[in-house]
Protein backbone atom coordinates (compact mmCIF):
# COMPACT_ATOMS: atom_id res chain seq x y z
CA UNK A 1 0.00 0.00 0.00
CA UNK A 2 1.69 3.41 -1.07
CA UNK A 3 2.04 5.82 1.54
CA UNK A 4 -0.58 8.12 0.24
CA UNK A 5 -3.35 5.55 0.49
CA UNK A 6 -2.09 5.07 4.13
CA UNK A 7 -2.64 8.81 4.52
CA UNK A 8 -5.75 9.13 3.03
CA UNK A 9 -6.99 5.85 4.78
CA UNK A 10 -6.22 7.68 8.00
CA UNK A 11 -7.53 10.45 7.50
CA UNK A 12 -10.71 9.03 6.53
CA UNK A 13 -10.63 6.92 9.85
CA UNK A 14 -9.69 10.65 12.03
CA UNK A 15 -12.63 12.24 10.48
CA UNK A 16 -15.00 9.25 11.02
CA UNK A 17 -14.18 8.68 14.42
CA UNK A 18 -14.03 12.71 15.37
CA UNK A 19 -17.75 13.28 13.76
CA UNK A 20 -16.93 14.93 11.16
CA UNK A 21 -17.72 12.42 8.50
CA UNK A 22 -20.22 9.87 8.34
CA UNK A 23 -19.11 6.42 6.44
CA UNK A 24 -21.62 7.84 3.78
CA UNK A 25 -19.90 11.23 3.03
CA UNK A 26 -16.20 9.62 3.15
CA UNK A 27 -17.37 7.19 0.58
CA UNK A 28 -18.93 9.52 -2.04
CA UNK A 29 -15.86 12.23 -0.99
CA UNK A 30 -13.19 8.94 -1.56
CA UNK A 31 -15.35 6.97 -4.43
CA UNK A 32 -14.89 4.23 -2.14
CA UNK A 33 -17.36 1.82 -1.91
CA UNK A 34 -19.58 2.35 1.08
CA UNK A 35 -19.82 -1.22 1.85
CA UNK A 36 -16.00 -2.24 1.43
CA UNK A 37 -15.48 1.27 3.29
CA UNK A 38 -18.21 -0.19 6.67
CA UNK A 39 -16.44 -3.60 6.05
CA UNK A 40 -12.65 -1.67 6.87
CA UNK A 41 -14.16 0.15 9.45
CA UNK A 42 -15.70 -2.81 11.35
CA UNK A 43 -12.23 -4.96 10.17
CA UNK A 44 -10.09 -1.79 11.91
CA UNK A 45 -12.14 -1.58 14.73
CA UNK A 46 -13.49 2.33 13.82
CA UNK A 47 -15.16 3.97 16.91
CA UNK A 48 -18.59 5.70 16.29
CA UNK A 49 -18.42 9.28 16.81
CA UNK A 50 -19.85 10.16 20.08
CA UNK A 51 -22.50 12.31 20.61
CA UNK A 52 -20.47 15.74 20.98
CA UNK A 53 -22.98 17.62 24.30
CA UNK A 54 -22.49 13.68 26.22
CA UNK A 55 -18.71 13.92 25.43
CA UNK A 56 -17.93 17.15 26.73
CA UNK A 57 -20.32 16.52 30.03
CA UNK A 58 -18.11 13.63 30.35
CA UNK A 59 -14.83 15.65 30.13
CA UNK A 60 -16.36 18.36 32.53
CA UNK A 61 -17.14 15.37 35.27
CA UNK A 62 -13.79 13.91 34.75
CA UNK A 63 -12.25 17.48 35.17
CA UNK A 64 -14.44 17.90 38.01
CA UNK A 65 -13.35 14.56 39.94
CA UNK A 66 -9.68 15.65 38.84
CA UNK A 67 -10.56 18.58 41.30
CA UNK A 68 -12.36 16.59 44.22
CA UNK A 69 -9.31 14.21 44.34
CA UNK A 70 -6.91 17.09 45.06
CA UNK A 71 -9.40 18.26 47.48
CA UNK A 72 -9.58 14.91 49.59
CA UNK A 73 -5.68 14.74 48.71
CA UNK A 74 -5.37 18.60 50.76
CA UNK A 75 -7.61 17.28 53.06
CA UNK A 76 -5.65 14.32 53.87
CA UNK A 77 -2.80 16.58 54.26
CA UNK A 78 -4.83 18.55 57.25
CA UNK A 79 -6.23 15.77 58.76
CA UNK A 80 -2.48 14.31 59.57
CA UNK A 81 -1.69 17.74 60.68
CA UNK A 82 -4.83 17.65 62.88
CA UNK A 83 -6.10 20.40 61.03
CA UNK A 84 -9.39 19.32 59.79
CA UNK A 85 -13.11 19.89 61.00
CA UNK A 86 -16.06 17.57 60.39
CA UNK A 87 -17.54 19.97 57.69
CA UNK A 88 -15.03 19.59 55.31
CA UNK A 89 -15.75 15.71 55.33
CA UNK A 90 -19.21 16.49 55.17
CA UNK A 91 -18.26 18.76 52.64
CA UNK A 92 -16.52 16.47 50.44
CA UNK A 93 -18.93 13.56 50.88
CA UNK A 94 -21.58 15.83 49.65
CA UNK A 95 -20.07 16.56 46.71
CA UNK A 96 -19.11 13.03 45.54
CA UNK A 97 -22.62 11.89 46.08
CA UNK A 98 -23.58 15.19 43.71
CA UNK A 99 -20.71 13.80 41.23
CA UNK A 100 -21.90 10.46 41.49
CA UNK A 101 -25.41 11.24 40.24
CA UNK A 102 -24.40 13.80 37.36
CA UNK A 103 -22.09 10.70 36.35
CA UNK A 104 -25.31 8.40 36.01
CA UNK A 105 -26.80 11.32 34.42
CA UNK A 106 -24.61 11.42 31.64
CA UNK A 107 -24.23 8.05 31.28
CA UNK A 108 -28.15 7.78 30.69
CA UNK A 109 -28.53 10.40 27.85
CA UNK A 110 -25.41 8.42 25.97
CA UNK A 111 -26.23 5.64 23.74
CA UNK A 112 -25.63 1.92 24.16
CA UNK A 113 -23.17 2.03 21.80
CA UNK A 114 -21.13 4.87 23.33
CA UNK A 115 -21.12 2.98 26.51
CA UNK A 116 -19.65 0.14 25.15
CA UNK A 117 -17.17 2.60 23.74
CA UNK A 118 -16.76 4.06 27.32
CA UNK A 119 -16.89 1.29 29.23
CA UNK A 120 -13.43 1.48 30.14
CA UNK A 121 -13.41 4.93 30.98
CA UNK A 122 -16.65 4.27 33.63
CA UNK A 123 -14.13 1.51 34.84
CA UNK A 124 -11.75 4.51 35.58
CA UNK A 125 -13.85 6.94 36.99
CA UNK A 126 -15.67 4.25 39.14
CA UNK A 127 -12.72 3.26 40.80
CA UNK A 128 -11.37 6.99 41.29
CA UNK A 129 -14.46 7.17 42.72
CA UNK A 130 -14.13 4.36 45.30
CA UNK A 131 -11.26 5.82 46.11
CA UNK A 132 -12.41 9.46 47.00
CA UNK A 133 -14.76 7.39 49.44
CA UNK A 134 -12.25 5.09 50.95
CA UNK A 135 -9.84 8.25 51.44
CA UNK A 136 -12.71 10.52 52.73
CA UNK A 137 -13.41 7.85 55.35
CA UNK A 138 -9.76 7.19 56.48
CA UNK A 139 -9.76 10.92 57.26
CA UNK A 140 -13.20 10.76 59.09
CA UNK A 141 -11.92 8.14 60.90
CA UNK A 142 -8.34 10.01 61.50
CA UNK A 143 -10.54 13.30 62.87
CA UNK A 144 -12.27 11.11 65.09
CA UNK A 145 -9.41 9.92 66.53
CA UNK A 146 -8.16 13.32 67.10
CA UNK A 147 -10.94 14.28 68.98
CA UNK A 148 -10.80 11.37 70.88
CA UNK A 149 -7.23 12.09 72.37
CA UNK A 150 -8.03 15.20 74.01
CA UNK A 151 -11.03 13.55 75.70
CA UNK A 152 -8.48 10.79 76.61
CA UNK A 153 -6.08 13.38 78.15
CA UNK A 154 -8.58 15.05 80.12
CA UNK A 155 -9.44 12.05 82.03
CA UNK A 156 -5.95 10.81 82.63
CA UNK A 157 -5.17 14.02 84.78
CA UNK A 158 -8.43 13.61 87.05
């Protein structure tokens, strides 16, 4: 195959896959046939476009949970420094629960088809997720603890 075929192969695979061209309008642009063009894209493994308002909520929610992570990261940081207060937990639980749910909500306006496609990236994001709860409750536990100590001290010197 020479080089420009390659190319042009490519590019009709980039535009397919980024939306911009259906398998229809690459064929009569190419005068390829459409159904050896849908055999090469179901050979190649071609991704469906997806839907472009579902793909950038899902970018905005992963950019989101990007920022909660640090969060519960900073707060992990002030809980071992004993500088942490049950609201920020609260705080922080509240808004994974609120992440959680806009998550299912974009997952339920995407197609079956574009969760197949994403299936590995809900894989991702649900064990980020399981990990923003396991963290958030090692420092709810930690803050307990702290509070506990005083109480402890308190008594010893009765």
């Amino acid at each position: 195959m020479s080089t420009q075929m390659a190319l042009r192969r490519a590019a009709a695979r980039a535009a397919y896959e980024d939306g911009s061209a259906t398998l229809e309008a690459i064929a009569d642009i190419t005068g390829w046939s459409l159904r050896l063009l849908a055999a090469r894209a179901a050979r190649e493994g071609w991704r469906a476009p997806v839907d472009r308002a579902a793909a950038h909520s899902l970018e905005r929610l992963q950019a989101e949970l990007s920022r909660w992570i640090g969060l519960v990261e900073a707060l992990g940081r002030a809980a071992e420094a004993g500088t942490i207060d049950k609201a920020q937990i609260d705080a922080v639980a509240s808004a994974i629960r609120a992440i959680e749910k806009a998550s299912d909500l974009v997952r339920a306006s995407m197609t079956e088809k574009q969760q197949d496609n994403d299936v590995e990236k809900a894989v991702i994001l649900e064990h980020v997720n399981a990990r923003i709860v396991e963290l958030a409750k090692e420092f709810a536990a930690a803050i307990a603890a702290e509070r506990a100590r005083p109480e402890a001290g308190l008594e010893d010197s009765r």
